[in-house]
Protein backbone atom coordinates (compact mmCIF):
# COMPACT_ATOMS: atom_id res chain seq x y z
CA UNK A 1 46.37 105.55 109.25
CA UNK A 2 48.23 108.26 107.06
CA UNK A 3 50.62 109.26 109.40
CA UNK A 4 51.21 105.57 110.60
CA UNK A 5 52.36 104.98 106.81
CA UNK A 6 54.07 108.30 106.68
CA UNK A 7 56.31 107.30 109.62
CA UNK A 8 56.91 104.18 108.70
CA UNK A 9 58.26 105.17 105.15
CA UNK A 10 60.12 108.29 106.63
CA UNK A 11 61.69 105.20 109.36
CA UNK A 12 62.50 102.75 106.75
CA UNK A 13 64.41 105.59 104.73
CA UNK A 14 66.45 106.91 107.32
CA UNK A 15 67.27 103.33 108.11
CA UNK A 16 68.24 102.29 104.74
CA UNK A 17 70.77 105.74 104.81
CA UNK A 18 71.92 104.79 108.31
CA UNK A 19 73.04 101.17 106.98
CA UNK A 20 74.10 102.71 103.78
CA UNK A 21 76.91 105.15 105.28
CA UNK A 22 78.15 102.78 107.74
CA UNK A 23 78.35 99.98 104.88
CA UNK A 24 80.80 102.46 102.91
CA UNK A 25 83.45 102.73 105.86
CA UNK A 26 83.59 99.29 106.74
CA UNK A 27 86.99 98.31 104.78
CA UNK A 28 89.72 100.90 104.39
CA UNK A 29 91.46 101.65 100.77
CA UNK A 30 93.45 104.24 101.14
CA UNK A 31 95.76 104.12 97.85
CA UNK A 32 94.79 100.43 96.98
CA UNK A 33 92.83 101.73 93.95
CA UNK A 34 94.83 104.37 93.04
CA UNK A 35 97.62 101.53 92.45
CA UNK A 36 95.77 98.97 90.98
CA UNK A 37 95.13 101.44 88.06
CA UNK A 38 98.07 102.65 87.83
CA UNK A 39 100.35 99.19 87.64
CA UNK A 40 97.64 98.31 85.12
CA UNK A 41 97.01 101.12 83.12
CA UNK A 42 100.92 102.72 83.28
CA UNK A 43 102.51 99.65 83.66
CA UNK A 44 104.65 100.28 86.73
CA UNK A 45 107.03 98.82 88.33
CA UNK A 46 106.01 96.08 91.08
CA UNK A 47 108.18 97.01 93.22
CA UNK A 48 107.03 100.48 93.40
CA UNK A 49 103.11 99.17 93.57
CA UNK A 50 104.14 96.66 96.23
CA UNK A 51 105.29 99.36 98.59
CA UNK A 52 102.45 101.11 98.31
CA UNK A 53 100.10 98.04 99.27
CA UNK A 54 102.37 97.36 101.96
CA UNK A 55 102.38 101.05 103.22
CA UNK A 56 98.59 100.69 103.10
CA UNK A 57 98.05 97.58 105.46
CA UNK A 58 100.13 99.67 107.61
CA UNK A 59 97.37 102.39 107.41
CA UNK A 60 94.68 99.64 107.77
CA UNK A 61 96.63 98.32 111.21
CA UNK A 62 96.51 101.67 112.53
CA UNK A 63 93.32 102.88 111.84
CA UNK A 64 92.05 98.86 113.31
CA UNK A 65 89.78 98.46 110.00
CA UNK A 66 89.70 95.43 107.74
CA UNK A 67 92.05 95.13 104.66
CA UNK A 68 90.10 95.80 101.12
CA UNK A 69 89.33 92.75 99.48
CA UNK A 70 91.83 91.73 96.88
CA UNK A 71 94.34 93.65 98.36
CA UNK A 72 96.00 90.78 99.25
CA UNK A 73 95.40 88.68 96.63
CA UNK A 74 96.88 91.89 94.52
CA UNK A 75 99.90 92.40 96.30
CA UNK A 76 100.45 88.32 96.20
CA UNK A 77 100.28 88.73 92.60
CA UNK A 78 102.88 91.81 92.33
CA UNK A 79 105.25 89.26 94.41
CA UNK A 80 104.84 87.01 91.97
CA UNK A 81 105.80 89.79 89.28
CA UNK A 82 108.92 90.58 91.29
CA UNK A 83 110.11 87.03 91.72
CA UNK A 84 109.06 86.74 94.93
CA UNK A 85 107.01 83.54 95.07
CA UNK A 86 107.36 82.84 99.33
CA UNK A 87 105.69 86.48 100.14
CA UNK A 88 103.40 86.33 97.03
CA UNK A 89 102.16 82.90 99.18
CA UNK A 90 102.19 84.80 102.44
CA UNK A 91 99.55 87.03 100.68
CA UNK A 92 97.41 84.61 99.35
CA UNK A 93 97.37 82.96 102.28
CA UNK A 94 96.04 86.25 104.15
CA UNK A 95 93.53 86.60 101.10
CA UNK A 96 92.35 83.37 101.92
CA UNK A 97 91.96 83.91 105.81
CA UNK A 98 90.35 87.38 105.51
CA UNK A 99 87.85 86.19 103.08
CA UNK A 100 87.15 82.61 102.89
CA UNK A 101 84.87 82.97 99.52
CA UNK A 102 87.99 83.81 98.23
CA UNK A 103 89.57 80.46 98.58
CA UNK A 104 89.21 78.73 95.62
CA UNK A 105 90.50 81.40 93.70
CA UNK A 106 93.60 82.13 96.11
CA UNK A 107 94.30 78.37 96.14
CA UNK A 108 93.61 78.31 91.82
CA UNK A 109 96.43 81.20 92.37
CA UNK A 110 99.11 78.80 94.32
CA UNK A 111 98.58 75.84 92.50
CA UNK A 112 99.21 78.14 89.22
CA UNK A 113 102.04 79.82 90.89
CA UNK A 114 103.89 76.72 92.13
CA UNK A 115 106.44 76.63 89.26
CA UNK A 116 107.38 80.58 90.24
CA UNK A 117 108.58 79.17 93.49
């Protein structure tokens, strides 16, 4: 009975590590955070944090994983920034179709944005 219990534990671990290492690859970042702190913290230019997004769904496409969430929504907002309201749309509009909780919010975002355009 010991060693049933034992096994099962040792099991339910290794499972709970298996799901836990696949669960932090599943959406690729690559610079996403690095530039959200820095447009926020240092105040840079959009244009220069909206080639970097860009240059990362570029990385996403080519290494076939899903954008981050918000990226979009981000780099809509940057377009907005720029003066850009048609792509900042575009964006929000991909925000919205890659995650569909995110809806309300993107569509808050447009509705709020509608005078930009």
């Amino acid at each position: 009975m010991r060693v049933i219990k034992y096994t099962a534990a040792v099991a339910t671990a290794l499972l709970l590590t298996a799901c836990a290492q696949k669960k932090e690859n599943i959406y690729y970042w690559g610079d996403y955070q690095n530039s959200l702190y820095s447009f926020y913290q240092n105040g840079s230019a959009p244009e220069k944090e909206i080639a970097t997004l860009n240059k990362v769904i570029e990385e996403v496409k080519a290494k076939n994983k899903p954008v981050a969430p918000g990226l979009h929504a981000q780099l809509g907002l940057l377009y907005v920034n720029a003066g850009q309201p048609d792509l900042a749309f575009q964006q929000f509009t991909a925000e919205k179709t890659a995650f569909p909780e995110s809806a309300s919010y993107m569509d808050f975002l447009m509705r709020n944005k509608q005078g930009a355009k």
